[in-house]
C-alpha atoms as a PDB file:
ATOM      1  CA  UNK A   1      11.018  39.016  50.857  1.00  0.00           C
ATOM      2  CA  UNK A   2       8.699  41.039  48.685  1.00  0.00           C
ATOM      3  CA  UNK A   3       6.322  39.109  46.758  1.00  0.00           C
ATOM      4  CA  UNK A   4       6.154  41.324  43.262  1.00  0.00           C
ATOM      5  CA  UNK A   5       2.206  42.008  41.677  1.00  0.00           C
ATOM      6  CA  UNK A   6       1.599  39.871  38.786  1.00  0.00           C
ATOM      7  CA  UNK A   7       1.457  42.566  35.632  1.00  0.00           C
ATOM      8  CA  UNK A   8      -1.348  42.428  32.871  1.00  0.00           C
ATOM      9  CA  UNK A   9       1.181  40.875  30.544  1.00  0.00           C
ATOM     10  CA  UNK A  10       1.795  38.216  33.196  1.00  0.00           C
ATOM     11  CA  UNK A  11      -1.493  37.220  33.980  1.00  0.00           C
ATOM     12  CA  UNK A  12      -2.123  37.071  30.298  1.00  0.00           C
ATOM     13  CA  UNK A  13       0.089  34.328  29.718  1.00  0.00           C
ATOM     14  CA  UNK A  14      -1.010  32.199  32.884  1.00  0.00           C
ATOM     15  CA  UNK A  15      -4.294  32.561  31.292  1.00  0.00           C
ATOM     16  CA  UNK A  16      -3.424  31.189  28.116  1.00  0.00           C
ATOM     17  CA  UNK A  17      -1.246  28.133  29.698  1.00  0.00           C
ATOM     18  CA  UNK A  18      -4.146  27.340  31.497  1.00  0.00           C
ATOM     19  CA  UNK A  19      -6.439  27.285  28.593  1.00  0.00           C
ATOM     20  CA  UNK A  20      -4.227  25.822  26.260  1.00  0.00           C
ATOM     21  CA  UNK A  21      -3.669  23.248  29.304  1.00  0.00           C
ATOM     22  CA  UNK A  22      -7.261  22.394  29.801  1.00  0.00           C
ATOM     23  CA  UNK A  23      -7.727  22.365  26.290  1.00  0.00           C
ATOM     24  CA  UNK A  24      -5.452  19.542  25.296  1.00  0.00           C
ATOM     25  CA  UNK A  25      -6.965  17.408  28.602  1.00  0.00           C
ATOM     26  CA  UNK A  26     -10.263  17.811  27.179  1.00  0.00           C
ATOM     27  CA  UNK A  27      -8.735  16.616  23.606  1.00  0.00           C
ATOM     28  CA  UNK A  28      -6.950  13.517  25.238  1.00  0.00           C
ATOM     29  CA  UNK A  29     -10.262  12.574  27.443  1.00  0.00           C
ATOM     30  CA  UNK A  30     -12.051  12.667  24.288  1.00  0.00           C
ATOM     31  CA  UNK A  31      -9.655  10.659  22.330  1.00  0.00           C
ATOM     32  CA  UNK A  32      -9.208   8.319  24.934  1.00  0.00           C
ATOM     33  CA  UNK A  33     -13.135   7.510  25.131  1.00  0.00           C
ATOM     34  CA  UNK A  34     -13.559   5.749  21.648  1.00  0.00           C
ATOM     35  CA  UNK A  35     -13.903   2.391  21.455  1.00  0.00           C
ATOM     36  CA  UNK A  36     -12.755  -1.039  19.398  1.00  0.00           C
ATOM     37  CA  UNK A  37     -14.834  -3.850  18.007  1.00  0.00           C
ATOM     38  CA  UNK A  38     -13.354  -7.306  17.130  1.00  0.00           C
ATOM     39  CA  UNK A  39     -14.761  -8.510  14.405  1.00  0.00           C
ATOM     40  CA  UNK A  40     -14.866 -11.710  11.868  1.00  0.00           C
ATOM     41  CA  UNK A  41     -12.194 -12.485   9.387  1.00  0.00           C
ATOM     42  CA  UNK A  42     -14.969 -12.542   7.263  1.00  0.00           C
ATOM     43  CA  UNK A  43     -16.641  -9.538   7.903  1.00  0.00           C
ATOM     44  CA  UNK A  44     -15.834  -6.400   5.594  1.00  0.00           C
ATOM     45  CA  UNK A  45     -15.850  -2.985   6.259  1.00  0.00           C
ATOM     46  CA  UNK A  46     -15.287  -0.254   3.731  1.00  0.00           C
ATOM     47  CA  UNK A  47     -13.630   2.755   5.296  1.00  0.00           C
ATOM     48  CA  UNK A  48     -12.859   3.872   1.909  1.00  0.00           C
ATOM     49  CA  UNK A  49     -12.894   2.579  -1.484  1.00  0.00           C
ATOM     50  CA  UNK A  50      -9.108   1.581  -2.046  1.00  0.00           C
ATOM     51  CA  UNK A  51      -8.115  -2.090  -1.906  1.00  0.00           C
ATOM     52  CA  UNK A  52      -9.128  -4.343   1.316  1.00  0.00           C
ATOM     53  CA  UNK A  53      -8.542  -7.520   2.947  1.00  0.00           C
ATOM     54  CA  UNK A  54     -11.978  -8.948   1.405  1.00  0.00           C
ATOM     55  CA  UNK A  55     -10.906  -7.778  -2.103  1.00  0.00           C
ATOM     56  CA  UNK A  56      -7.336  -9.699  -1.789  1.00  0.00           C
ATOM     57  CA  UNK A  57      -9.376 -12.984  -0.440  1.00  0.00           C
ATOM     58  CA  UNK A  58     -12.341 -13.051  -2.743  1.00  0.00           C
ATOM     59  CA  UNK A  59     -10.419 -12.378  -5.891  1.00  0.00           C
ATOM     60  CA  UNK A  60      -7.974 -14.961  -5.030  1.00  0.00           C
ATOM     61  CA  UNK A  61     -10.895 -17.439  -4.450  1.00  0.00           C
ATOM     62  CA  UNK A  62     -12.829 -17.065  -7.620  1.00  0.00           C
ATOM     63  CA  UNK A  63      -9.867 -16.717  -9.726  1.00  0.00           C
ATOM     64  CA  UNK A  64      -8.925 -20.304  -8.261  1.00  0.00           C
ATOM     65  CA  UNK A  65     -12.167 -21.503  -8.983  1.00  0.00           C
ATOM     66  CA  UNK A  66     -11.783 -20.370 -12.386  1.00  0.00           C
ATOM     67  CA  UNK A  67      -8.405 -22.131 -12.692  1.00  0.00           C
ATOM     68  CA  UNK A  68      -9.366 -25.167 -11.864  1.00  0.00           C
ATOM     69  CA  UNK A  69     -11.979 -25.398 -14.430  1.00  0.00           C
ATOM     70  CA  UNK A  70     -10.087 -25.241 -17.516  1.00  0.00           C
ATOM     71  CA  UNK A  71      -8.753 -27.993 -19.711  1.00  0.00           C
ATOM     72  CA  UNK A  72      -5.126 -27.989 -18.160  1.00  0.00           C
ATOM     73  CA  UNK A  73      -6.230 -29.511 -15.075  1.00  0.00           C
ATOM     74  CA  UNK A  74      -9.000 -31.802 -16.243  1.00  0.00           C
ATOM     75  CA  UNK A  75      -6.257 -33.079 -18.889  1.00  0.00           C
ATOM     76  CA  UNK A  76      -3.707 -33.871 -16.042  1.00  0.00           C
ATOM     77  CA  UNK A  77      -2.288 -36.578 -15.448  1.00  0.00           C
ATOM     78  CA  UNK A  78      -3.130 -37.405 -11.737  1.00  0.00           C
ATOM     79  CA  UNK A  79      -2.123 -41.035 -12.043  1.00  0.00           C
ATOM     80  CA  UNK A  80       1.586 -41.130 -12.827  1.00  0.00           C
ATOM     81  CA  UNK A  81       2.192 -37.428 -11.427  1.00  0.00           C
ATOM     82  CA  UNK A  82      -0.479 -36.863  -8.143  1.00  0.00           C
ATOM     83  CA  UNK A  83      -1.073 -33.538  -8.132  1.00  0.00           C
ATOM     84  CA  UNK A  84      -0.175 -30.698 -10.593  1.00  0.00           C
ATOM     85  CA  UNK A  85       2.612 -28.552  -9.017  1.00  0.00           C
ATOM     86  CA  UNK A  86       2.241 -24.533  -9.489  1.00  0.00           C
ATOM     87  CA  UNK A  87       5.245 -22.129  -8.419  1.00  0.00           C
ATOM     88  CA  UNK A  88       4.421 -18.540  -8.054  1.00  0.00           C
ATOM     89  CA  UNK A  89       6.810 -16.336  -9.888  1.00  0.00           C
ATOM     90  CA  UNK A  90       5.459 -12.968  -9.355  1.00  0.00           C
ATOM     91  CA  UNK A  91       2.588 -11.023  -8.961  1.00  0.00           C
ATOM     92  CA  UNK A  92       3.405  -7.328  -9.364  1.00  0.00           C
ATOM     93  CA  UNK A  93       1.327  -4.390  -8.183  1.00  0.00           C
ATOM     94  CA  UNK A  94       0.969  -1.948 -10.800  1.00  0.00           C
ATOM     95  CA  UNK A  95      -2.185   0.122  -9.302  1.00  0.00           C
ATOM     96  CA  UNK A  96      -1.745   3.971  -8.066  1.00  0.00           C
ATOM     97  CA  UNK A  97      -1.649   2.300  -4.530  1.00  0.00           C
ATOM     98  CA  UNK A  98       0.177   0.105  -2.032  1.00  0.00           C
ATOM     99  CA  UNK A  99      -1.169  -3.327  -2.266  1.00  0.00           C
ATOM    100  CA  UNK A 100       0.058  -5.951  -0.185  1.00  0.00           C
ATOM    101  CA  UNK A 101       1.013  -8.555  -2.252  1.00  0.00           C
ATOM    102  CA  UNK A 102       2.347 -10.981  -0.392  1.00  0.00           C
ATOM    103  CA  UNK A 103      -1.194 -11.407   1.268  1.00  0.00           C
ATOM    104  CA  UNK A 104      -2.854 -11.515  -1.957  1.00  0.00           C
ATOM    105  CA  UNK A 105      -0.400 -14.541  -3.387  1.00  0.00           C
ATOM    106  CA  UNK A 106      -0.933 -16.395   0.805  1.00  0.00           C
ATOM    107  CA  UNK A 107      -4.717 -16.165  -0.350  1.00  0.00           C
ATOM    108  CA  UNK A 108      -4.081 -17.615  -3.569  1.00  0.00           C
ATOM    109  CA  UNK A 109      -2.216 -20.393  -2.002  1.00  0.00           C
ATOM    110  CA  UNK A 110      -4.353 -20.901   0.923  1.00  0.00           C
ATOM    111  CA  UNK A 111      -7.582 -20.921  -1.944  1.00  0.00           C
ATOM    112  CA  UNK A 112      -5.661 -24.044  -3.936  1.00  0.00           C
ATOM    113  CA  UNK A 113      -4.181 -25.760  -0.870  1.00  0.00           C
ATOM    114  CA  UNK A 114      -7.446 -26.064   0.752  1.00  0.00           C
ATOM    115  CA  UNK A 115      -9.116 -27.283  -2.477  1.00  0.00           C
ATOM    116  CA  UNK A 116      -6.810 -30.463  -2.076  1.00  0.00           C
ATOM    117  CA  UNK A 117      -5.993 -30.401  -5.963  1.00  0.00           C
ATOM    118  CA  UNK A 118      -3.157 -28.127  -6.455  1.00  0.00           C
ATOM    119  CA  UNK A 119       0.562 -28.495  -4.855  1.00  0.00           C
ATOM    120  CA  UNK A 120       2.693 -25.881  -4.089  1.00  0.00           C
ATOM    121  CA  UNK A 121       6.780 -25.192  -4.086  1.00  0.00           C
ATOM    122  CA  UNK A 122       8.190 -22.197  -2.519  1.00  0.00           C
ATOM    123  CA  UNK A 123      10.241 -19.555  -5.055  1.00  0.00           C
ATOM    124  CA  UNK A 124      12.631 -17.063  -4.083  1.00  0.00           C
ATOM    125  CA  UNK A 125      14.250 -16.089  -0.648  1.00  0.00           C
ATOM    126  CA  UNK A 126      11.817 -18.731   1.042  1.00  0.00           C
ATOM    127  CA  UNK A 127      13.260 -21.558  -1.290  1.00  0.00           C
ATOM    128  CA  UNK A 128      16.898 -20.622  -0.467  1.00  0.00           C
ATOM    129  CA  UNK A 129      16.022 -19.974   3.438  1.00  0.00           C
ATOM    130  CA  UNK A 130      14.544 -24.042   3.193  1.00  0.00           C
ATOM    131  CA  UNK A 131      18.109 -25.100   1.011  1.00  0.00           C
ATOM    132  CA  UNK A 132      20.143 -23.391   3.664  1.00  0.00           C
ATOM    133  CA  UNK A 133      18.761 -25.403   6.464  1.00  0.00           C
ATOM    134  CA  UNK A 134      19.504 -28.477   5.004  1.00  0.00           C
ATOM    135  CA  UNK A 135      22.667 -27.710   4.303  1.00  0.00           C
ATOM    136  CA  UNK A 136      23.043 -27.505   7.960  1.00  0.00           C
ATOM    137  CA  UNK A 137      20.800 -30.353   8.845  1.00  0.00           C
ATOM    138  CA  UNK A 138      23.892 -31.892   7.053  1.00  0.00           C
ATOM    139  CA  UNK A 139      26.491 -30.795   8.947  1.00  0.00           C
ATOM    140  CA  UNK A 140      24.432 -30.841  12.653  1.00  0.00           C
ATOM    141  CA  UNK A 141      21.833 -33.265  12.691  1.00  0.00           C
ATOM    142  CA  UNK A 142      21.812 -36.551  13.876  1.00  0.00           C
ATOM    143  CA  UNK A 143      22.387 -39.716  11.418  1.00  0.00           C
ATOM    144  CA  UNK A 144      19.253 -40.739   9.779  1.00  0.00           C
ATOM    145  CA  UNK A 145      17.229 -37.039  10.368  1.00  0.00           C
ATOM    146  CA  UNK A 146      18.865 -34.682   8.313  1.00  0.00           C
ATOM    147  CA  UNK A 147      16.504 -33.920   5.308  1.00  0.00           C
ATOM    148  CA  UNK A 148      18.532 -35.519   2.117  1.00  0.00           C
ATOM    149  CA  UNK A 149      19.556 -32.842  -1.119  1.00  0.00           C
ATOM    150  CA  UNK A 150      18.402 -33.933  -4.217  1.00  0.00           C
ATOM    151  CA  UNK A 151      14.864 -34.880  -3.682  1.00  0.00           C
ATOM    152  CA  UNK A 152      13.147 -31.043  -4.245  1.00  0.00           C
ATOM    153  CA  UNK A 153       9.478 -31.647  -6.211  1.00  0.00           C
ATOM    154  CA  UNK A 154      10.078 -29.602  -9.454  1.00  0.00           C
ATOM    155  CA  UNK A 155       6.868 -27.145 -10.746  1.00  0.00           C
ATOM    156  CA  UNK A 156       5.081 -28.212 -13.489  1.00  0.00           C
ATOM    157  CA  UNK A 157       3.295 -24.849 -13.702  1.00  0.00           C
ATOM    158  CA  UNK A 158       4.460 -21.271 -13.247  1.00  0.00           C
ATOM    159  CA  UNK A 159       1.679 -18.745 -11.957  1.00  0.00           C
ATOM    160  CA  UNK A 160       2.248 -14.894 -12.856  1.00  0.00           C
ATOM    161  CA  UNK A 161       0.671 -12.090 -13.169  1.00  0.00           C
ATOM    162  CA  UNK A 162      -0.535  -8.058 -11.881  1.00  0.00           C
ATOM    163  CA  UNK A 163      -2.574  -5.871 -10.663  1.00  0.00           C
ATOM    164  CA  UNK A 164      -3.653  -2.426 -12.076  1.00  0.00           C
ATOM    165  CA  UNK A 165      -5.786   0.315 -11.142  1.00  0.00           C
ATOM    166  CA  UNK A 166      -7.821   3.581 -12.279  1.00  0.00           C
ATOM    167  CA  UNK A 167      -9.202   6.257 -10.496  1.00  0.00           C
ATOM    168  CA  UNK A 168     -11.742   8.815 -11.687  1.00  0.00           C
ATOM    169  CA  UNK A 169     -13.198  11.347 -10.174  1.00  0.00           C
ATOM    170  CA  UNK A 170     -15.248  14.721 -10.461  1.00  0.00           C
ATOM    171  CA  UNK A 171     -15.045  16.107  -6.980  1.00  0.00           C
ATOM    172  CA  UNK A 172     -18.171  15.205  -6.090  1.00  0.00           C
ATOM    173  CA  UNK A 173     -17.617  11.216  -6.811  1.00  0.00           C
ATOM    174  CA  UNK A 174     -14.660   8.961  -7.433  1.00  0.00           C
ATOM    175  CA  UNK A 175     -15.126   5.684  -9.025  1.00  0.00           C
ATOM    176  CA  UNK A 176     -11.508   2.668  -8.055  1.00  0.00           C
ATOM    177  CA  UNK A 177     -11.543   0.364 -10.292  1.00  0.00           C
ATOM    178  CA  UNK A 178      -9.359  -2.598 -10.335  1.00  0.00           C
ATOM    179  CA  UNK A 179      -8.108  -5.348 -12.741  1.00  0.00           C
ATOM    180  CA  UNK A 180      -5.930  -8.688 -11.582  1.00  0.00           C
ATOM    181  CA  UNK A 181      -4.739 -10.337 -14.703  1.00  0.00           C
ATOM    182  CA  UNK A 182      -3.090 -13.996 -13.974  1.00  0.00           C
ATOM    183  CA  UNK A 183      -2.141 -16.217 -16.005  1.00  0.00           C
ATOM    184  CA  UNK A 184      -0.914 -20.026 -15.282  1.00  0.00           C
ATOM    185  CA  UNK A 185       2.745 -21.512 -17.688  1.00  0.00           C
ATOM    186  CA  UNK A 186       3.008 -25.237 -18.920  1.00  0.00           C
ATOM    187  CA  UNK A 187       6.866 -25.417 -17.454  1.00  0.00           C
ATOM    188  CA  UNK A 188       7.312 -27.831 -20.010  1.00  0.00           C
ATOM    189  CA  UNK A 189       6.121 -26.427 -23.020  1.00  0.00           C
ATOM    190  CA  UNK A 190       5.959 -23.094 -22.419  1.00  0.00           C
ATOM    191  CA  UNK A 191       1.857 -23.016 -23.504  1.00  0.00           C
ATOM    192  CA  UNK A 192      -0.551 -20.837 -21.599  1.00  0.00           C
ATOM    193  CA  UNK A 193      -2.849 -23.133 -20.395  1.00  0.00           C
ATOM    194  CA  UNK A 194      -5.195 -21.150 -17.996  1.00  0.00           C
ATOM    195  CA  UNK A 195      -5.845 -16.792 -18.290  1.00  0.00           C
ATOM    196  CA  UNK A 196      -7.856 -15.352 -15.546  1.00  0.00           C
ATOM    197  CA  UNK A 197      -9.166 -11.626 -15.424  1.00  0.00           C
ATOM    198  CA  UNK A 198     -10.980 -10.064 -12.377  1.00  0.00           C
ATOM    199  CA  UNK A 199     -12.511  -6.826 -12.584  1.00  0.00           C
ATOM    200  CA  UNK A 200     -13.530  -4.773  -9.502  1.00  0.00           C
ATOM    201  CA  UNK A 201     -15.106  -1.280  -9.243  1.00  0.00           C
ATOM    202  CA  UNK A 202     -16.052   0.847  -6.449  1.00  0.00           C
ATOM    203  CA  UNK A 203     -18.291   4.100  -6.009  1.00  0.00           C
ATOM    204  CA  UNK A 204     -17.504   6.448  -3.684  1.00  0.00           C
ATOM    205  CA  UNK A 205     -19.255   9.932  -2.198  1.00  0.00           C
ATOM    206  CA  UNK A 206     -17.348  12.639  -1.241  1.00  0.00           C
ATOM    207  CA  UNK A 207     -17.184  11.757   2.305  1.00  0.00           C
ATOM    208  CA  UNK A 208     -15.163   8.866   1.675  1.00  0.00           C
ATOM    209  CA  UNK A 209     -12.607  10.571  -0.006  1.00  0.00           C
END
């Protein structure tokens, strides 16, 4: 069998294979060599100048602590009632960006839950998730374990509110700012006995854009 010459054309294109081939190893050696730091819950670190875990978990904190100092709660009646009991009916993101609620109301919760003053009852999906298994605690569980209907804590106090955003920039600089508005419903009478406001605003080079 005659082995054929390679041509110019041919040897041209192994040549590029094996460039391109090397090429991508060196790409996937270099990606591969980086290298991850666990760090504290605790700890920030700004990649950028959007919204962050420390953002969601320090608002929620001193909006709390704001909460708790107005008249509502020092007016409550702990005696005959224990503590006051908030429901959260919605907190909607309105900012140019995705914002993880969710995370932003578990703060909120874990702020006043923690503080041993405030109690809270779960809205929603969660609420009907909680009715449904007793419904079939009724049917399935043994006599005397089954959690009994009819005995729910009722909210005294709705908790609402958003979050907005603006961004400006020249091209050189871009300045997020951010503004969570909440506000905290007498159930009963329908007052508005607590409004909190937190502002945030962030500078950022052009690097970080």
């Amino acid at each position: 069998m005659k082995i054929q010459p390679l041509t110019s054309v041919t040897r041209n294109a192994f040549s590029c294979r094996t460039v391109f081939t090397l090429f991508m190893a060196l790409l996937l050696t270099a990606c591969s060599s980086g290298s991850v730091k666990r760090l504290g819950d605790n700890e920030e670190v700004a990649l950028s100048d959007r919204w962050n875990d420390t953002d969601s978990r320090l608002v929620a904190e001193e909006m709390m602590t704001d909460m708790l100092t107005f008249p509502w709660f020092r007016d409550f009646n702990f005696n005959q009632k224990g503590n006051p009991t908030v429901i959260v009916q919605s907190i909607r993101n309105k900012s140019s960006e995705h914002i993880p609620v969710d995370t932003f109301i578990n703060d909120i919760k874990r702020s006043l839950i923690r503080s041993g003053k405030v109690d809270f009852v779960v809205s929603g999906a969660e609420r009907d998730d909680v009715r449904g298994e007793r419904e079939d605690q009724e049917l399935n569980a043994a006599s005397g374990t089954a959690a009994e209907f009819g005995l729910e804590q009722g909210a005294g106090f709705a908790l609402s509110g958003t979050i907005n955003s603006i961004v400006d920039s020249n091209g050189e600089q871009r300045v997020s700012f951010y503004q969570v508005d909440l506000k905290l419903i007498d159930m009963t009478t329908n007052r508005e006995v607590w409004n909190g406001q937190k502002k945030i605003k962030k500078l950022a080079d052009k690097g970080f854009f």
